[in-house]
C-alpha atoms as a PDB file:
ATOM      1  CA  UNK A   1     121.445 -69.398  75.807  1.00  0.00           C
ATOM      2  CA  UNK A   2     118.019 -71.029  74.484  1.00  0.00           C
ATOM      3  CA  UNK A   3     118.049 -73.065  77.911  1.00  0.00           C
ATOM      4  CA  UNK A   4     117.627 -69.500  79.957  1.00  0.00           C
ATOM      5  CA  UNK A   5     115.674 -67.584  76.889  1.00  0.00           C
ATOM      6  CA  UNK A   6     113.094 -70.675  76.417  1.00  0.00           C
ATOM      7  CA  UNK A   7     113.079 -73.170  78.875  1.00  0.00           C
ATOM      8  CA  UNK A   8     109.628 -74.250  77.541  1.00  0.00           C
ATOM      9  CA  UNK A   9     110.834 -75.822  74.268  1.00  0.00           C
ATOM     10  CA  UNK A  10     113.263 -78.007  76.969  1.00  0.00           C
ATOM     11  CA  UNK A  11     110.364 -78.787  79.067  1.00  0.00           C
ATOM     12  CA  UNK A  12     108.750 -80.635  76.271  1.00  0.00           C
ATOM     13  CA  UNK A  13     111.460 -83.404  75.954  1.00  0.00           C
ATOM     14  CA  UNK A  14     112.517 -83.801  79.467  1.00  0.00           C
ATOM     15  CA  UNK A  15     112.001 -87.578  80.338  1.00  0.00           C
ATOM     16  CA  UNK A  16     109.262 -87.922  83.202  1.00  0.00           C
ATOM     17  CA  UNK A  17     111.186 -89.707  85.252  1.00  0.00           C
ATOM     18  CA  UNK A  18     114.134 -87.461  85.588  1.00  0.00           C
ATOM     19  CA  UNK A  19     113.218 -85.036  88.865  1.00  0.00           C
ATOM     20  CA  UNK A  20     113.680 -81.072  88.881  1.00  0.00           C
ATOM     21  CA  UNK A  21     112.881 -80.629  85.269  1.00  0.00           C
ATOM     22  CA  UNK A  22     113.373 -76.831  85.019  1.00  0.00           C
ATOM     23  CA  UNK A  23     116.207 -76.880  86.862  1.00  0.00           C
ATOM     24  CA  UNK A  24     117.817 -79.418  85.131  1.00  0.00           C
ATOM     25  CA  UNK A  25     117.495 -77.159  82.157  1.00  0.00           C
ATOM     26  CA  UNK A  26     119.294 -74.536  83.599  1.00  0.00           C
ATOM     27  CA  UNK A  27     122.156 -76.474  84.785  1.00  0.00           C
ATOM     28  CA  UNK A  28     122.459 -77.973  81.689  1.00  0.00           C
ATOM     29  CA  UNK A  29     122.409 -74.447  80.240  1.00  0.00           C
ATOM     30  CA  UNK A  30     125.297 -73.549  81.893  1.00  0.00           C
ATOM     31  CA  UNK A  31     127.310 -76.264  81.888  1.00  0.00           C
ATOM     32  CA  UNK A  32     126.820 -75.606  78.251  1.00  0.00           C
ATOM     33  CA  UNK A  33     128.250 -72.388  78.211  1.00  0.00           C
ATOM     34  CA  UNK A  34     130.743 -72.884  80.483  1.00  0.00           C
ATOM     35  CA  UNK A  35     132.333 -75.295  78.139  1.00  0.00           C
ATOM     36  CA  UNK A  36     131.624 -73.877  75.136  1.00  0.00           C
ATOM     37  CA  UNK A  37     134.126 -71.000  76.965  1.00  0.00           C
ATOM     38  CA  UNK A  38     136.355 -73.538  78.312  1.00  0.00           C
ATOM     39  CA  UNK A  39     137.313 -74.750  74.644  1.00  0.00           C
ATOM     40  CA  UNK A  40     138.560 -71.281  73.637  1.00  0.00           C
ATOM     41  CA  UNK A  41     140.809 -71.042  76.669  1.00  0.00           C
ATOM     42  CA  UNK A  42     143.960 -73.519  76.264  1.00  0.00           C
ATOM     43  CA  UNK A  43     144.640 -74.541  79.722  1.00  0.00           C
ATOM     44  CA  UNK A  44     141.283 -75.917  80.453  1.00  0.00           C
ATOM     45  CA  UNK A  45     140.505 -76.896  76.714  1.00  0.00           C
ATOM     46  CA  UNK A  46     140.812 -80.577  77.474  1.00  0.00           C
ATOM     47  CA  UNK A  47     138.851 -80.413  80.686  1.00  0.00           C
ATOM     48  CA  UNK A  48     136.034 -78.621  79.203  1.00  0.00           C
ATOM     49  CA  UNK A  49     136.017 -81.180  76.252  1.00  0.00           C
ATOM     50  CA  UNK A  50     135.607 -84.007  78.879  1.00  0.00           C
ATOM     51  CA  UNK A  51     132.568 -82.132  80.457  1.00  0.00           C
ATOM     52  CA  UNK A  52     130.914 -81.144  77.282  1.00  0.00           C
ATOM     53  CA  UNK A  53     131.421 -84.912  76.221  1.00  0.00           C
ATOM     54  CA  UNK A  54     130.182 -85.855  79.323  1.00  0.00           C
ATOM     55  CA  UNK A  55     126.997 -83.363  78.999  1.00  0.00           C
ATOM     56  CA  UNK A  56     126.234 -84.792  75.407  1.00  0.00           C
ATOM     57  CA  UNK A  57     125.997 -88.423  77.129  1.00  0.00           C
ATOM     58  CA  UNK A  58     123.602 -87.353  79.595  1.00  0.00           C
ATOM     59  CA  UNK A  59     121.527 -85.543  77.396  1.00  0.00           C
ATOM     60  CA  UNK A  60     120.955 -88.302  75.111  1.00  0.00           C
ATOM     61  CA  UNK A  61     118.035 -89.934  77.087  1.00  0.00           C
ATOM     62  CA  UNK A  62     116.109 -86.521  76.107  1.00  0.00           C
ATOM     63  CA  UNK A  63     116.721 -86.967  72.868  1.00  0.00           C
ATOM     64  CA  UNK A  64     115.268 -90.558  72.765  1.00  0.00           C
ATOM     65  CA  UNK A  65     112.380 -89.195  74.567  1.00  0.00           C
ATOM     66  CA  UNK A  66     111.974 -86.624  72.277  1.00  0.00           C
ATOM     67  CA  UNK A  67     112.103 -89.363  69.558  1.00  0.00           C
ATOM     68  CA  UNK A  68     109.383 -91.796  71.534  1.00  0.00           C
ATOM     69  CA  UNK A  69     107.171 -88.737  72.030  1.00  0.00           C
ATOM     70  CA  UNK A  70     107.166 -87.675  68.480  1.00  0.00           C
ATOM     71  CA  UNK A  71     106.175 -90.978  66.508  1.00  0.00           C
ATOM     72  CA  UNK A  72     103.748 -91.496  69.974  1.00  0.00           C
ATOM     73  CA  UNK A  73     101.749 -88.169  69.302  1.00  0.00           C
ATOM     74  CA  UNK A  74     102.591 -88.191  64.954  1.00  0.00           C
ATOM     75  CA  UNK A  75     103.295 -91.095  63.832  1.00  0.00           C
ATOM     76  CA  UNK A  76     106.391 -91.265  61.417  1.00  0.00           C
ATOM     77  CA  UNK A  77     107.145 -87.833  59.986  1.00  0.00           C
ATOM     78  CA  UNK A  78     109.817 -86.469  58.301  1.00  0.00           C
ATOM     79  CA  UNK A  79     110.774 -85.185  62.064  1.00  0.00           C
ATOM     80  CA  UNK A  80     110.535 -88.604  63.462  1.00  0.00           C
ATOM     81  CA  UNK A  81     113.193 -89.519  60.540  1.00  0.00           C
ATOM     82  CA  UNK A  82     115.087 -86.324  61.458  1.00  0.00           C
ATOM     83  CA  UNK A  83     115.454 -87.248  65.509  1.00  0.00           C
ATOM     84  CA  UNK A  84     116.471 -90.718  64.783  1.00  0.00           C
ATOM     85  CA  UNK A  85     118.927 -89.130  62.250  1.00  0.00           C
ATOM     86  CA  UNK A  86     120.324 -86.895  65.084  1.00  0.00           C
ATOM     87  CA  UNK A  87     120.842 -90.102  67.822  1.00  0.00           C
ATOM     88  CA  UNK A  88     124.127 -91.406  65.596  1.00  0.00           C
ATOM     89  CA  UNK A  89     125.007 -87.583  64.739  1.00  0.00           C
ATOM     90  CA  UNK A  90     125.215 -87.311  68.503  1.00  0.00           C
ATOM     91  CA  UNK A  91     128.185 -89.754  68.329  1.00  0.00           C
ATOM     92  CA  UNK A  92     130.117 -87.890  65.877  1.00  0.00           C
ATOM     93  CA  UNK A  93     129.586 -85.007  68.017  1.00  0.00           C
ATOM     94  CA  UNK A  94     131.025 -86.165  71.207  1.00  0.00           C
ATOM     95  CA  UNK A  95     134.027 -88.108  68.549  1.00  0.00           C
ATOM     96  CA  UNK A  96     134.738 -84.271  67.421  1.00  0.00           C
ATOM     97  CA  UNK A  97     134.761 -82.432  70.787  1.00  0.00           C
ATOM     98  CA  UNK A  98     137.240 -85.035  71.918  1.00  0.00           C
ATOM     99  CA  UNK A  99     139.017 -84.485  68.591  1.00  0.00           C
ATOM    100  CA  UNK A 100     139.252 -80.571  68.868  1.00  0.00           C
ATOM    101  CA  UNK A 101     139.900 -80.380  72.431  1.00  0.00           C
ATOM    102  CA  UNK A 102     142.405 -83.524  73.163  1.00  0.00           C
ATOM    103  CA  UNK A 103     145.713 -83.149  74.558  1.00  0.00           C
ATOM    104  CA  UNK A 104     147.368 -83.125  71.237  1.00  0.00           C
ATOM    105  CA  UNK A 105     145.525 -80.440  69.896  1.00  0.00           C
ATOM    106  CA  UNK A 106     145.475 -78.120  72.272  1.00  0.00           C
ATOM    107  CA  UNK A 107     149.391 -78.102  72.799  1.00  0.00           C
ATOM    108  CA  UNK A 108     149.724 -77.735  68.800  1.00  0.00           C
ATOM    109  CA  UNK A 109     146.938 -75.000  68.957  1.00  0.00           C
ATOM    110  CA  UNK A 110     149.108 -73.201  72.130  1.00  0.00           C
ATOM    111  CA  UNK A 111     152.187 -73.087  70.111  1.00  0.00           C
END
């Protein structure tokens, strides 16, 4: 919802050379939601994992640019330490949406 409520924060760390910044917020806003919805409903549980996977992956250059900007403009902070903390985390993210909403799970889940 924080993509719709403050698009500003998003603005920040969008990469210059991706076009249609704002808009690119908003879509990824609610592909975000959309799966977040998807994984509660069993029949497209799987499908919804592959898109939010698939939305974590293309978010990721933000978050290096988020990274860049930071120690650009501050130096190393503790927030610099915190963002490159958060580029493996984003790993074991996608690892555990594919965990929670494979195949597997979602028939034993349905059952």
């Amino acid at each position: 919802m924080l993509h719709f409520v403050i698009p500003e924060f998003y603005l920040k760390i969008m990469p210059p050379f991706l076009p249609f910044h704002l808009a690119l917020i908003y879509i990824s806003g609610f592909f975000e939601i959309l799966g977040g919805v998807g994984v509660l409903v069993p029949r497209v549980r799987t499908l919804a994992g592959y898109g939010l996977i698939l939305l974590l992956i293309l978010v990721f250059p933000a978050n290096i640019y988020m990274l860049y900007n930071n120690i650009e403009r501050e130096g190393w902070t503790l927030f610099s330490f915190l963002l490159v903390l958060r580029l493996p985390l984003q790993l074991v993210v996608i690892w555990w949406v594919r965990w929670c909403t494979k195949e597997t799970q979602t028939q034993a889940r349905s059952n």
